[in-house]
Protein backbone atom coordinates (compact mmCIF):
# COMPACT_ATOMS: atom_id res chain seq x y z
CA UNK A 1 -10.53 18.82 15.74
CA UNK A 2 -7.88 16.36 16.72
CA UNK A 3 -4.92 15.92 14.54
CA UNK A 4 -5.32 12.38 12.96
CA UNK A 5 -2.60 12.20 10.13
CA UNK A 6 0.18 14.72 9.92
CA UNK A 7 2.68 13.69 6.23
CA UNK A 8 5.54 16.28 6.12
CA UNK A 9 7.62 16.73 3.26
CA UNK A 10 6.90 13.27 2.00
CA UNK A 11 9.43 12.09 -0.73
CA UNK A 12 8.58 8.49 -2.18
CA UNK A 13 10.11 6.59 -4.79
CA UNK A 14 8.96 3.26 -6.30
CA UNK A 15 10.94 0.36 -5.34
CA UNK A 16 14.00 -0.21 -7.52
CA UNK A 17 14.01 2.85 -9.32
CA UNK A 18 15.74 6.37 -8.51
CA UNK A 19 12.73 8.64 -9.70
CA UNK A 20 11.52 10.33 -6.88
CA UNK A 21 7.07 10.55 -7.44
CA UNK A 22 6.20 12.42 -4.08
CA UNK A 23 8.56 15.10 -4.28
CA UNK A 24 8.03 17.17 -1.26
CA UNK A 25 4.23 16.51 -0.68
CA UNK A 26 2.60 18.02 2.57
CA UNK A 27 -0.66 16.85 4.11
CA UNK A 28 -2.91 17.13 7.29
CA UNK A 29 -6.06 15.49 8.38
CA UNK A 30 -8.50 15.74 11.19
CA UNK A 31 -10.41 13.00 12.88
CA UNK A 32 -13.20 12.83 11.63
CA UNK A 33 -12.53 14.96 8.68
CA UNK A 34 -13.43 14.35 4.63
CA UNK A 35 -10.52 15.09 2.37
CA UNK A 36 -10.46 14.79 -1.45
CA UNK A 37 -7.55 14.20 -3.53
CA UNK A 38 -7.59 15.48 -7.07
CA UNK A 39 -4.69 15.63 -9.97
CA UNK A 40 -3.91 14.48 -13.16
CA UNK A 41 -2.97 11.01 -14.54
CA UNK A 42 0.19 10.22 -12.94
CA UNK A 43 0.60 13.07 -10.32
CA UNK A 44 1.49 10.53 -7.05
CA UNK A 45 -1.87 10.34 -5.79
CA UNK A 46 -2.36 6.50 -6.10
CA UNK A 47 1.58 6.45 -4.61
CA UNK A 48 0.41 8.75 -1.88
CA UNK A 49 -2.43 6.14 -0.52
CA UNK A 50 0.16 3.06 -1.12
CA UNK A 51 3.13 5.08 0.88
CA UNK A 52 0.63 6.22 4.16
CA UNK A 53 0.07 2.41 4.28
CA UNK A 54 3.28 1.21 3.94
CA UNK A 55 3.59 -0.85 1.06
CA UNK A 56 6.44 -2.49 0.29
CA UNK A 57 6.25 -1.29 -3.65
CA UNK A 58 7.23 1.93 -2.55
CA UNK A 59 10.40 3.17 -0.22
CA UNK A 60 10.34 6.60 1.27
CA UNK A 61 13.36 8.42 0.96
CA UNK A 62 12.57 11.60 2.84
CA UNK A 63 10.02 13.19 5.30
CA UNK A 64 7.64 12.29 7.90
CA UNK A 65 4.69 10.54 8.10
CA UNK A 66 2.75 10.66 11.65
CA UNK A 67 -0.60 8.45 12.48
CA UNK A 68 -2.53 8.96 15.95
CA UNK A 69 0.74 11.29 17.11
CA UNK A 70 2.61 8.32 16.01
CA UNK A 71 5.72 8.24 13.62
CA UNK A 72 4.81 5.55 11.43
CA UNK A 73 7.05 6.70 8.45
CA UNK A 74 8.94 3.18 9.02
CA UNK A 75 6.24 1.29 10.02
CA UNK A 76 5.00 -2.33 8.35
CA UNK A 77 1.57 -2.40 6.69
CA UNK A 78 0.42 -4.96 8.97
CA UNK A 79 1.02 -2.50 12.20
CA UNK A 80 -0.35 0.43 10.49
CA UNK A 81 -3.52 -1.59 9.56
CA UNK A 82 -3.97 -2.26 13.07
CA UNK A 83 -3.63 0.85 14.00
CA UNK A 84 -6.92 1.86 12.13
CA UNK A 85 -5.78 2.74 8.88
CA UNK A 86 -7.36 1.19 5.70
CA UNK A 87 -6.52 1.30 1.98
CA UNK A 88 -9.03 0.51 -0.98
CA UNK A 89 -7.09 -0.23 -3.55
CA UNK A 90 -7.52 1.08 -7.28
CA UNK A 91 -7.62 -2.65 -8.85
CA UNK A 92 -8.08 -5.12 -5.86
CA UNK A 93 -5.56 -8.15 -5.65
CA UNK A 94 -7.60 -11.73 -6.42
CA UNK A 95 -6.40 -13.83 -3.25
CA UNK A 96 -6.31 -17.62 -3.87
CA UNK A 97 -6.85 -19.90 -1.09
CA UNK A 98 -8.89 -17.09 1.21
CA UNK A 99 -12.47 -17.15 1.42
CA UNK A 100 -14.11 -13.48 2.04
CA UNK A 101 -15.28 -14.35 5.20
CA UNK A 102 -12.11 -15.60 7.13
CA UNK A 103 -10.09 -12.80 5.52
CA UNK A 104 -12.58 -10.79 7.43
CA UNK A 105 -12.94 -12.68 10.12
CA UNK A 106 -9.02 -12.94 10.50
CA UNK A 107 -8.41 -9.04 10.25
CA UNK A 108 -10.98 -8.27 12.68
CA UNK A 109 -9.39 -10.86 14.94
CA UNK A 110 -5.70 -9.41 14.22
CA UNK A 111 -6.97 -5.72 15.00
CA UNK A 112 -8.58 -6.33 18.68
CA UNK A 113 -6.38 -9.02 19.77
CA UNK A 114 -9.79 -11.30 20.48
CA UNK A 115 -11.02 -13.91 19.30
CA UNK A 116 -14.90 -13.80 17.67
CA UNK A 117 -17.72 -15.60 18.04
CA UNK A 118 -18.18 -17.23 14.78
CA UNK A 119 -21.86 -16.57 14.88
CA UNK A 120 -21.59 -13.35 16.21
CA UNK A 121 -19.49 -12.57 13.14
CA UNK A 122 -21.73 -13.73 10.78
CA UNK A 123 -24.68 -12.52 11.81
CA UNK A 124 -23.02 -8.95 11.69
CA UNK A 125 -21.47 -10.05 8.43
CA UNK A 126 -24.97 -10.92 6.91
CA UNK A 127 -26.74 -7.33 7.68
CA UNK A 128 -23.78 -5.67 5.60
CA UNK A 129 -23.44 -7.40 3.05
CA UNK A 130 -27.62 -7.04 2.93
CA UNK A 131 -26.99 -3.30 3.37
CA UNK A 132 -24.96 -3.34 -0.18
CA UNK A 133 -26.86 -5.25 -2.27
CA UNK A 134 -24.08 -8.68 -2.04
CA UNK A 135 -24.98 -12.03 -2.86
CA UNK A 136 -24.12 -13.90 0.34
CA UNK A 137 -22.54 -16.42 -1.27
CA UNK A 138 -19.18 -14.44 -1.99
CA UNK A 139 -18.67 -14.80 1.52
CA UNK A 140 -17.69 -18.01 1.25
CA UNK A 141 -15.54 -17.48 -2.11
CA UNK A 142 -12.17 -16.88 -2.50
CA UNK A 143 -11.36 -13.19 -1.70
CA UNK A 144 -11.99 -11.21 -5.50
CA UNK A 145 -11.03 -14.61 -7.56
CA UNK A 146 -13.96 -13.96 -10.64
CA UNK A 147 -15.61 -10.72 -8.63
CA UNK A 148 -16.62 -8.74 -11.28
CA UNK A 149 -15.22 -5.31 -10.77
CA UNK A 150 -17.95 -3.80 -9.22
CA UNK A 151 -18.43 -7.00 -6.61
CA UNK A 152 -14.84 -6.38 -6.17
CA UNK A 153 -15.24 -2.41 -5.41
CA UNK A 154 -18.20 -3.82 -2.77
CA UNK A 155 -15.96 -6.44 -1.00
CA UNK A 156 -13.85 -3.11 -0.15
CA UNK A 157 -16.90 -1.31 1.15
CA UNK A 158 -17.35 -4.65 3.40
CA UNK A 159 -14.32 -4.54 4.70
CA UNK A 160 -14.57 -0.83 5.68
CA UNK A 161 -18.06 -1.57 7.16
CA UNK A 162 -16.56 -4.54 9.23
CA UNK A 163 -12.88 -3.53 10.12
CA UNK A 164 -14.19 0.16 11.06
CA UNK A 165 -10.43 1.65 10.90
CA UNK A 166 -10.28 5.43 12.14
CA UNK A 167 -9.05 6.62 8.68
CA UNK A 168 -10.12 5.28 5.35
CA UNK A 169 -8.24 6.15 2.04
CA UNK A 170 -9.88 5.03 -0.90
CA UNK A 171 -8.10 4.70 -3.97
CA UNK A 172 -10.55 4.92 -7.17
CA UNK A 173 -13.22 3.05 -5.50
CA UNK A 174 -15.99 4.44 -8.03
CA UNK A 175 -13.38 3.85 -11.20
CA UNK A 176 -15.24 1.77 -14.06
CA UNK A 177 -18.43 1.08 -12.14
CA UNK A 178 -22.02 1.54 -13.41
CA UNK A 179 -24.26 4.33 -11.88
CA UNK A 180 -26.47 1.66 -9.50
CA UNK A 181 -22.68 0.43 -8.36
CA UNK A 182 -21.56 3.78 -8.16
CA UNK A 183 -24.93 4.07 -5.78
CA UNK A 184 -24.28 1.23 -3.30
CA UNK A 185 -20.65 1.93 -3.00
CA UNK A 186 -21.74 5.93 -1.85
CA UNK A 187 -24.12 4.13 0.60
CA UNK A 188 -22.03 2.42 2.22
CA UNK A 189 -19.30 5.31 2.94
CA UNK A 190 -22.22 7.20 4.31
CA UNK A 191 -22.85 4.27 6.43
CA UNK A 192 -19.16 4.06 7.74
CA UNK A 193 -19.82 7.85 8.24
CA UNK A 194 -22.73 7.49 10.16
CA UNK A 195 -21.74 4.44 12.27
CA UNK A 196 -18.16 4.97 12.67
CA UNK A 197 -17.29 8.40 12.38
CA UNK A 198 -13.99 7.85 10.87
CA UNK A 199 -11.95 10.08 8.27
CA UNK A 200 -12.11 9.97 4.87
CA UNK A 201 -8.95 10.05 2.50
CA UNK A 202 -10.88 10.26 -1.48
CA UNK A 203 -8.89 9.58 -4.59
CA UNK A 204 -11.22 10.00 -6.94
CA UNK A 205 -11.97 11.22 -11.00
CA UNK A 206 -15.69 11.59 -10.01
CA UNK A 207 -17.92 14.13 -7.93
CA UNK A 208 -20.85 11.39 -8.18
CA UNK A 209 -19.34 10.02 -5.00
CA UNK A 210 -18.91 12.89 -2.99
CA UNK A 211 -22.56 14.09 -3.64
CA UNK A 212 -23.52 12.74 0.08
CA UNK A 213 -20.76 13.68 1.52
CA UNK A 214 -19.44 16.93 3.40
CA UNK A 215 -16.16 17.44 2.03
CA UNK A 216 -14.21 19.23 4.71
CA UNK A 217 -11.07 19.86 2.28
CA UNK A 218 -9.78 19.71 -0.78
CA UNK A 219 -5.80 19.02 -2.07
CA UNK A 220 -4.59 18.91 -5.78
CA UNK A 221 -1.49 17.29 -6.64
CA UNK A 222 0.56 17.90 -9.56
CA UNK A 223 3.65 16.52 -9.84
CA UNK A 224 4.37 14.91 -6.72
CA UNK A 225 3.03 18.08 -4.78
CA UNK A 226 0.05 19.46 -3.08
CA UNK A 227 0.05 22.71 -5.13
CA UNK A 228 -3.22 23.81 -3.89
CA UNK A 229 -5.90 23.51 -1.52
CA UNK A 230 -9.38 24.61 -0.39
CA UNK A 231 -12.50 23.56 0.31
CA UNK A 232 -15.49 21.73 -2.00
CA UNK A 233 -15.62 24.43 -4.31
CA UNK A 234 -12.32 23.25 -5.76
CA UNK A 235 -13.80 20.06 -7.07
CA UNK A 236 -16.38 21.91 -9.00
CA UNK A 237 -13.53 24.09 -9.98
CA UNK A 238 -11.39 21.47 -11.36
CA UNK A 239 -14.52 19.56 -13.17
CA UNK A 240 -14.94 22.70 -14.78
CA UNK A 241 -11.79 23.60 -16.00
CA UNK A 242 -9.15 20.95 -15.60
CA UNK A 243 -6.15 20.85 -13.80
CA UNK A 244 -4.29 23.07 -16.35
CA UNK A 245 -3.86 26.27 -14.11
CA UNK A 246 -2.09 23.64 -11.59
CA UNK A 247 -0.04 22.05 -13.71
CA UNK A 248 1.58 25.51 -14.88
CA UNK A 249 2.18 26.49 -11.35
């Protein structure tokens, strides 16, 4: 299996403060692969999906961080989202002004470098939002402005389903959702499975989502660190018993 993303002694720090919240953290993923990221409340992992996409709320202060063979540790988020990286974030941003559908449209456009048929785009548009269970009509909203948070959760899943990127880290994206919510969103990551292939980068709380899913490996971080890792039977591990044996290591 190819080397997708290699992170190397990451050290992060939110912007403006001198508190370092990766502190060291080390981290390789396949193409192709399923990884899970587990830890406690405020262990880095939310920090860890912000920093491999290059947010601007956090500045990296040490380390390596390579994409495709790429050293992207620098990099803007707008050239590592063309690269084929993609980030669902833990509370999605309402964006004013931006309907669903040319946000979309626009990012698809920005990624390949072509223009798209409009009804092309549509069309394809229409069969996935069908395939999770979305009123059509928040296509032509403004992107999350009065989504409830599960509609919000699904716009994500959209956007994976349409952008296709090579690696997918998804922040939370079963957090506060109901069980039939919880269902469509785990439908639609076996769909981007199925139809893209891509890897899979899980923050999660919650095993419900991983039920379909073959986890290839599993990393717990405490304290800014990967202090352990292993396969699926880690997640049962942890539901089991906590993360108290990490945190003491």
């Amino acid at each position: 299996m190819a080397q997708l993303l290699k992170v190397e002694d990451l050290k992060v720090k939110a912007e403006g403060k001198e508190e370092e919240i990766l502190k060291g953290l080390n981290l390789e993923v396949g193409e192709g692969e399923v990884h899970v990221i587990l830890g406690p409340n405020g262990a880095g992992k939310s920090t860890l999906g912000s920093s491999l996409i290059g947010s601007p709320e956090y500045e990296k202060i040490g380390g390596k961080v390579y994409f495709k063979g790429e050293d992207i540790t620098e990099e803007s988020a707008d050239k590592i989202a063309k690269m084929g990286m993609f980030l669902s974030f833990q509370n999605p941003i309402e964006v004013p002004g931006i309907t669903l559908s040319n946000f979309i449209k626009t990012s698809l456009e920005i990624k390949t470098g072509e223009r798209i048929r409009l009804w092309d785009f549509k069309k394809k548009l229409s069969e996935t939002m069908k395939l999770l269970s979305m009123d059509e009509g928040y296509a032509d909203r403004d992107l999350n402005v009065g989504f409830s948070g599960g509609e919000k959760k699904k716009a994500e899943i959209l956007q994976l389903l349409m952008l296709k990127p090579d690696l997918a880290i998804l922040d939370e994206t079963d957090s506060g959702l109901d069980v039939d919510a919880v269902h469509i969103v785990s439908k639609g990551i076996e769909e981007y499975r199925k139809s893209v292939g891509g890897a899979l980068m899980i923050i999660t709380h919650s095993t419900k989502i991983l039920e379909s899913l073959n986890v290839d490996k599993t990393h717990i971080i405490v304290d800014g660190r990967v202090v352990s890792e292993g396969g699926p039977e880690l997640v049962s591990e942890v539901n089991e018993n906590g993360f108290e044996k990490y945190e003491n290591m």
